[in-house]
C-alpha atoms as a PDB file:
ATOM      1  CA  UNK A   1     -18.362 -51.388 107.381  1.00  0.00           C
ATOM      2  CA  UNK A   2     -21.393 -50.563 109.898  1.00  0.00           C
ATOM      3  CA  UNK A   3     -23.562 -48.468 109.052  1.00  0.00           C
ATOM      4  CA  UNK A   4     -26.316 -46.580 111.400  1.00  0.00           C
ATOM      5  CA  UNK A   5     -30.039 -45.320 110.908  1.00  0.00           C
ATOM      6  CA  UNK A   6     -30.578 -41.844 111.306  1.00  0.00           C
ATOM      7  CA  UNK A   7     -32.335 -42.685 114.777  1.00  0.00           C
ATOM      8  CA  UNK A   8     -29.272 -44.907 116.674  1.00  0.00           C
ATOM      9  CA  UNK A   9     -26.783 -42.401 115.421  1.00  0.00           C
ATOM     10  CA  UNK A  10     -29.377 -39.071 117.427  1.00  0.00           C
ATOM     11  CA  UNK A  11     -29.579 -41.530 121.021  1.00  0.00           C
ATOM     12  CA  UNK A  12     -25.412 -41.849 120.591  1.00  0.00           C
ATOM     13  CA  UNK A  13     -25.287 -37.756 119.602  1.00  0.00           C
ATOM     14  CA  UNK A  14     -28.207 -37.390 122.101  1.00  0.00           C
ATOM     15  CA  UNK A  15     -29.597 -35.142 119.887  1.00  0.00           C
ATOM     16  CA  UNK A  16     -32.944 -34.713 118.143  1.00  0.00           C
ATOM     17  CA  UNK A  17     -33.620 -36.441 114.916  1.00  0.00           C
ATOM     18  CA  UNK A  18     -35.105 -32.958 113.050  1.00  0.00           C
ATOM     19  CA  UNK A  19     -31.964 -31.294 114.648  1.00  0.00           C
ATOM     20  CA  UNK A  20     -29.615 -33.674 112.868  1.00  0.00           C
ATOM     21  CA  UNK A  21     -31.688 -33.993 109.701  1.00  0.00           C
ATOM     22  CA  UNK A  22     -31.040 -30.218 109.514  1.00  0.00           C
ATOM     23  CA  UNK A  23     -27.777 -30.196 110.209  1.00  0.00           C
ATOM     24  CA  UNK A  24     -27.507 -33.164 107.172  1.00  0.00           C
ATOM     25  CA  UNK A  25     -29.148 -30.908 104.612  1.00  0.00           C
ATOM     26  CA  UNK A  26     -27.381 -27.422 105.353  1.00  0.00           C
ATOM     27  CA  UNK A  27     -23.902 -30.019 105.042  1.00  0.00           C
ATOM     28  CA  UNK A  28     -25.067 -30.903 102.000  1.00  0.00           C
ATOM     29  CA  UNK A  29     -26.216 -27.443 100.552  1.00  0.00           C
ATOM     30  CA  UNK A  30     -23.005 -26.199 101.851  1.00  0.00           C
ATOM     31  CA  UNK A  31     -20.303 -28.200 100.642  1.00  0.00           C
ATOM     32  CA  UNK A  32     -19.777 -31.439  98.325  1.00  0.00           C
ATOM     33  CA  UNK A  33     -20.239 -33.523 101.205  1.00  0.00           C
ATOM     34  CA  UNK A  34     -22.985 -36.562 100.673  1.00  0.00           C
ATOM     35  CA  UNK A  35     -23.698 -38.441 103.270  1.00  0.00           C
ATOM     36  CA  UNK A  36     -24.608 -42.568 102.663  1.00  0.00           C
ATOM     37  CA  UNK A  37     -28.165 -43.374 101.228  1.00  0.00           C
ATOM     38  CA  UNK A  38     -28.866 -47.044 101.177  1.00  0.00           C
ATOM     39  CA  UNK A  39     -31.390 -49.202 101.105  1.00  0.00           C
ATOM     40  CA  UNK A  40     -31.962 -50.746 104.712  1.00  0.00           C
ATOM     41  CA  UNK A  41     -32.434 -54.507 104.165  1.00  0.00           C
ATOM     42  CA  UNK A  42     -33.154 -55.266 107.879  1.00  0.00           C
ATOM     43  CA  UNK A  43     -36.078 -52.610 108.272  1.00  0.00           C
ATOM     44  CA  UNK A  44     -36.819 -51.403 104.321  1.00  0.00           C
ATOM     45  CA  UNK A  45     -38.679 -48.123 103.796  1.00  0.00           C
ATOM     46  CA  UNK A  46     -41.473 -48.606 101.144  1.00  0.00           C
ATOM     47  CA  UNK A  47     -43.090 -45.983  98.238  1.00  0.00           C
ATOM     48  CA  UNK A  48     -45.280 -47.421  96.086  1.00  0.00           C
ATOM     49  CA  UNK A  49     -44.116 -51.088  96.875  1.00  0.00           C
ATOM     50  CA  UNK A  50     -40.633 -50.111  96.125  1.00  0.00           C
ATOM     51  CA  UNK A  51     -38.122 -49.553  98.771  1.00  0.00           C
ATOM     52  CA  UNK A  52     -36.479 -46.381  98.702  1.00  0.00           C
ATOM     53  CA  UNK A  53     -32.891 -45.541  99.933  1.00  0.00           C
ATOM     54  CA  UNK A  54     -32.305 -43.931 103.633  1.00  0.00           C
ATOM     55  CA  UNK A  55     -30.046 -41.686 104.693  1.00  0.00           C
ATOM     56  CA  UNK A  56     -27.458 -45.120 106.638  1.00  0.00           C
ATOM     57  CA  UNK A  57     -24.253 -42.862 108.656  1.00  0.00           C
ATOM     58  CA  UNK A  58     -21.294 -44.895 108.686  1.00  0.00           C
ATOM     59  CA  UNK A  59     -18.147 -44.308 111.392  1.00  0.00           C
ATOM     60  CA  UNK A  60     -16.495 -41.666 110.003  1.00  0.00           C
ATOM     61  CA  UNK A  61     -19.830 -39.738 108.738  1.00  0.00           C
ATOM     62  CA  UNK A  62     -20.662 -41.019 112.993  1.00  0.00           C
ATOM     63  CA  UNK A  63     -17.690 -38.885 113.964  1.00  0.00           C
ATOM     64  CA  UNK A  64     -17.469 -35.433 111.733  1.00  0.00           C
ATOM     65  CA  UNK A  65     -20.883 -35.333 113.329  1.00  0.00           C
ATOM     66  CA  UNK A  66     -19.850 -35.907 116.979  1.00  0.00           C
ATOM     67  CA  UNK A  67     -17.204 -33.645 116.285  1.00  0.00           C
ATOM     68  CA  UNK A  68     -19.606 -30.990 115.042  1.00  0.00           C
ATOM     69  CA  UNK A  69     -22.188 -31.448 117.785  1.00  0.00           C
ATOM     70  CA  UNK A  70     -19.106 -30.991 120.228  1.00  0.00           C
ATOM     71  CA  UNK A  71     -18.266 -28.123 118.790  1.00  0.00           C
ATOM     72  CA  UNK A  72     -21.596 -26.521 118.551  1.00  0.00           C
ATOM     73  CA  UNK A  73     -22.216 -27.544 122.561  1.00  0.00           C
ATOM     74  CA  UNK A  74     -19.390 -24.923 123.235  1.00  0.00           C
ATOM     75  CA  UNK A  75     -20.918 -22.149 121.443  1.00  0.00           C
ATOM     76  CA  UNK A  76     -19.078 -22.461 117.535  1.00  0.00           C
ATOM     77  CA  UNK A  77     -20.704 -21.687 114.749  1.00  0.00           C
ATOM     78  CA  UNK A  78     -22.613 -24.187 113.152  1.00  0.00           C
ATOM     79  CA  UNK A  79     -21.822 -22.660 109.274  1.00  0.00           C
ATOM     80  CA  UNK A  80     -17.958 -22.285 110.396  1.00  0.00           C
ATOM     81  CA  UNK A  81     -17.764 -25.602 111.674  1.00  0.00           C
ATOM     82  CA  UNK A  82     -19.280 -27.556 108.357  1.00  0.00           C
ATOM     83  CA  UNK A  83     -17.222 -25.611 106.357  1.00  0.00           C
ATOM     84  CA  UNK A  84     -13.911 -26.505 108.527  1.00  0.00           C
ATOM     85  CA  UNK A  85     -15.201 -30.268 108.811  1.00  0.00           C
ATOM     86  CA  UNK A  86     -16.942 -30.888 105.494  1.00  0.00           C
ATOM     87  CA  UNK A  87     -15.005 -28.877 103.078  1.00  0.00           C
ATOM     88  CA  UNK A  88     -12.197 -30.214 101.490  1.00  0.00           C
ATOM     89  CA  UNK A  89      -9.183 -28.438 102.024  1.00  0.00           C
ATOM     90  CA  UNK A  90      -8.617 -26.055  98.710  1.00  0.00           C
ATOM     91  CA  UNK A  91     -12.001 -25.365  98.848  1.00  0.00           C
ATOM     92  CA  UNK A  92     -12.029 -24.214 102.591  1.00  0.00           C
ATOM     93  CA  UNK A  93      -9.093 -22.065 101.772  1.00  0.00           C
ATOM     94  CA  UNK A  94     -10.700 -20.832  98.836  1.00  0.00           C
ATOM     95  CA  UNK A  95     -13.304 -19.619 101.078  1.00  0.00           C
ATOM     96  CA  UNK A  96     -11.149 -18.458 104.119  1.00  0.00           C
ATOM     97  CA  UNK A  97      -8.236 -17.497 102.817  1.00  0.00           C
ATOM     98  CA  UNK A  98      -5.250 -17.726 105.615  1.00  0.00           C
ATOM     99  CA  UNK A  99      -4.299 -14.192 105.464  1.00  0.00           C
ATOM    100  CA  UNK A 100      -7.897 -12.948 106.814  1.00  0.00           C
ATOM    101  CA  UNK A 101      -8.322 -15.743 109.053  1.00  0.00           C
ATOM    102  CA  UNK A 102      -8.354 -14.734 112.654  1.00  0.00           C
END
């Protein structure tokens, strides 16, 4: 499995990297979602002479994001859109139920 840096994955999204980094924390305030944190052996971030695990996207965390930035480029709503990509189904149901969906 590949996995990205927070930086390759905001030049493929074309977005900014404190727009994305947002986006990663309201997911994960949101829902149950966690995104991958790893320890990048090719480039490793230090704290105190230890290295510390980044946030490393893989392909499908890649594509719920291009999905949501596609979504947000025509207008959605950004907390309607986590819930509906990020949520797993009986929760998302929990929290819309069908009969007052519109």
């Amino acid at each position: 499995m590949t996995y990205y840096t927070i930086i390759e994955v905001c030049d493929f999204l074309k977005m900014k990297e404190r727009t994305l980094r947002s986006w990663i924390v309201k997911i994960e305030e949101r829902t149950e979602f966690r995104f991958t944190r790893k320890i990048d052996m090719k480039n490793p971030h230090y704290v105190y002479g230890n290295p510390v695990p980044q946030l490393m996207l893989d392909e499908d965390e890649v594509k719920l994001l291009e999905k949501l930035n596609e979504n947000r480029k025509q207008g959605a709503n950004l907390s309607e859109m986590i819930d509906r990509l990020f949520l797993l189904p009986e929760d998302y149901n929990q929290r819309y139920p069908v009969d007052k969906r519109g």
